[in-house]
Protein backbone atom coordinates (compact mmCIF):
# COMPACT_ATOMS: atom_id res chain seq x y z
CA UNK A 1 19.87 17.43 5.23
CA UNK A 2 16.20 17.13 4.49
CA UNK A 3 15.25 15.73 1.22
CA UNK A 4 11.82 15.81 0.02
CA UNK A 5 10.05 11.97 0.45
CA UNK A 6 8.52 10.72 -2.97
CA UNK A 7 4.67 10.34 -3.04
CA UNK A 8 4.33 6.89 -3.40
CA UNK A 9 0.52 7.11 -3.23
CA UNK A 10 -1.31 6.02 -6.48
CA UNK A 11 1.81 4.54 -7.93
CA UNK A 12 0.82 0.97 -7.53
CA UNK A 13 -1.89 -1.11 -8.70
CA UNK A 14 -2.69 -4.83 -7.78
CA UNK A 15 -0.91 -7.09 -10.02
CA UNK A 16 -3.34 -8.74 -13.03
CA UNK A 17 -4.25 -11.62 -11.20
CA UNK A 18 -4.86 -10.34 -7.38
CA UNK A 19 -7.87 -9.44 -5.96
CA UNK A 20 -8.22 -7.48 -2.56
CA UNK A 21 -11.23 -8.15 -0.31
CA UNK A 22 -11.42 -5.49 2.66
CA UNK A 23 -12.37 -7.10 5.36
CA UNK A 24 -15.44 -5.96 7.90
CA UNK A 25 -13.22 -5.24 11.19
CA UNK A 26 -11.02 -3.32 8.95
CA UNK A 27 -8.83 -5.43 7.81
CA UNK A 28 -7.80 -6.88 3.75
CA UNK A 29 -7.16 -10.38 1.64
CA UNK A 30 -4.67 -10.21 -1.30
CA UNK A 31 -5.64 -12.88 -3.20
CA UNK A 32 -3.29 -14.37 -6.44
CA UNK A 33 -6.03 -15.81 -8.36
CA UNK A 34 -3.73 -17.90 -10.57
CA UNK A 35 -1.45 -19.42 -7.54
CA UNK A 36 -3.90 -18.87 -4.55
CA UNK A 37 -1.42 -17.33 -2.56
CA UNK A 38 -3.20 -15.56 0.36
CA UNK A 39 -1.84 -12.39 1.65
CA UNK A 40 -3.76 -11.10 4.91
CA UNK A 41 -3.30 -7.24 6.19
CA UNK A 42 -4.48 -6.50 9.38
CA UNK A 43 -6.49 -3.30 10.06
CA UNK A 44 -2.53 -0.75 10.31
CA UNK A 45 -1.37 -3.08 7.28
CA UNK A 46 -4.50 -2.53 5.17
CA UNK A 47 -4.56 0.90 5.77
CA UNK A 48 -1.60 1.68 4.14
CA UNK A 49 -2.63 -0.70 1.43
CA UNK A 50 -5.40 1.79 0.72
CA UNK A 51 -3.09 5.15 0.72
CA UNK A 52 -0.73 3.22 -1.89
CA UNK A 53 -3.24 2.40 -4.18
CA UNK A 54 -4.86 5.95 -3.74
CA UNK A 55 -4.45 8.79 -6.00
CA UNK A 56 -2.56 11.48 -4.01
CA UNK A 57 -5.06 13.02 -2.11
CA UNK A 58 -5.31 16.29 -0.64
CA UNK A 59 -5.82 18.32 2.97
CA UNK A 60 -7.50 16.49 5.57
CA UNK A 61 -7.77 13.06 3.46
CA UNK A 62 -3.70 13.48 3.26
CA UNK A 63 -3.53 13.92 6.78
CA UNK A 64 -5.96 10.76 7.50
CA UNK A 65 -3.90 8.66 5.06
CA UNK A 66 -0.32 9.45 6.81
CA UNK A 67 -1.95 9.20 10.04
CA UNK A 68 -2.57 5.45 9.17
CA UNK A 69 0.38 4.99 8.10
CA UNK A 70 2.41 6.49 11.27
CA UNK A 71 0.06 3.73 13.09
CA UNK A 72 0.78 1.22 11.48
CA UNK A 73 4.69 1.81 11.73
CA UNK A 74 4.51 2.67 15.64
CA UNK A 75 7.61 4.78 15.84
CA UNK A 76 8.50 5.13 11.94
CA UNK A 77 7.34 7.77 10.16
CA UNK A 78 4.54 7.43 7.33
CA UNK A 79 6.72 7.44 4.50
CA UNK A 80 9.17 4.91 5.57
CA UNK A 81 5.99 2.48 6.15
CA UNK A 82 4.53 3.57 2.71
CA UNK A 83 8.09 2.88 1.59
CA UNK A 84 8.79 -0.51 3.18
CA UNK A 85 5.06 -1.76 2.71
CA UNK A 86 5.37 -0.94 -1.14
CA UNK A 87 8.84 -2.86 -1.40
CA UNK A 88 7.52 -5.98 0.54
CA UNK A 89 4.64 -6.07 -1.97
CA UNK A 90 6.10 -5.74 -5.44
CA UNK A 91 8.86 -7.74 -4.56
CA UNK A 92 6.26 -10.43 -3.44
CA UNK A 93 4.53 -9.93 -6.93
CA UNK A 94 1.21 -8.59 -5.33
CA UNK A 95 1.51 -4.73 -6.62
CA UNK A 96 3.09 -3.32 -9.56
CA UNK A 97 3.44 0.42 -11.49
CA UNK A 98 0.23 1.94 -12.35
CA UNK A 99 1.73 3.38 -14.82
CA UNK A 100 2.85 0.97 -17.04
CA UNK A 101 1.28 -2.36 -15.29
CA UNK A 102 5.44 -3.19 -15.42
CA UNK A 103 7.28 -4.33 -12.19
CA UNK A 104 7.36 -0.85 -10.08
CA UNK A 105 11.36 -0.28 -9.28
């Protein structure tokens, strides 16, 4: 049975005290300015960063974004990685709701 993936996409924001520096070769930084915990996303990893803290795009842009994310997972499809990668992150207190700058569930 086929159920219809949420849109995780714009969701999340960073948490109030992380900063994320993209990197030249592609990559990203998370940075907790109040701990200095150091998160580092390789080019796949930082890709999906982007399409969760991206409005919900449209056409080709869609396609670009899930395209990343299907590389970065290697045989998972884009929505478990946007699924998994948003988990690991909240939990980890680097990304919460957009919505409500609370904890995203």
């Amino acid at each position: 049975m086929d159920r219809e993936q949420p849109d995780l996409r714009g969701v999340l924001r960073c948490a109030d005290d992380v900063t994320i520096t993209r990197l030249p070769f592609g990559g990203a930084v998370l940075i907790n300015g109040r701990t200095l915990a150091l998160l580092e996303c390789a080019e796949p990893d930082a890709a999906v960063l982007a399409a969760l803290l991206t409005a919900p795009a449209r056409g080709s842009e869609l396609n670009d974004q899930m395209a990343a994310a299907r590389r970065a997972s290697g045989s998972r499809g884009g929505c478990a990685v946007l699924e998994d990668t948003a988990s690991r992150l909240v939990a980890g207190g680097w990304l919460v709701s957009a919505a409500n700058g609370g904890i995203a569930r």
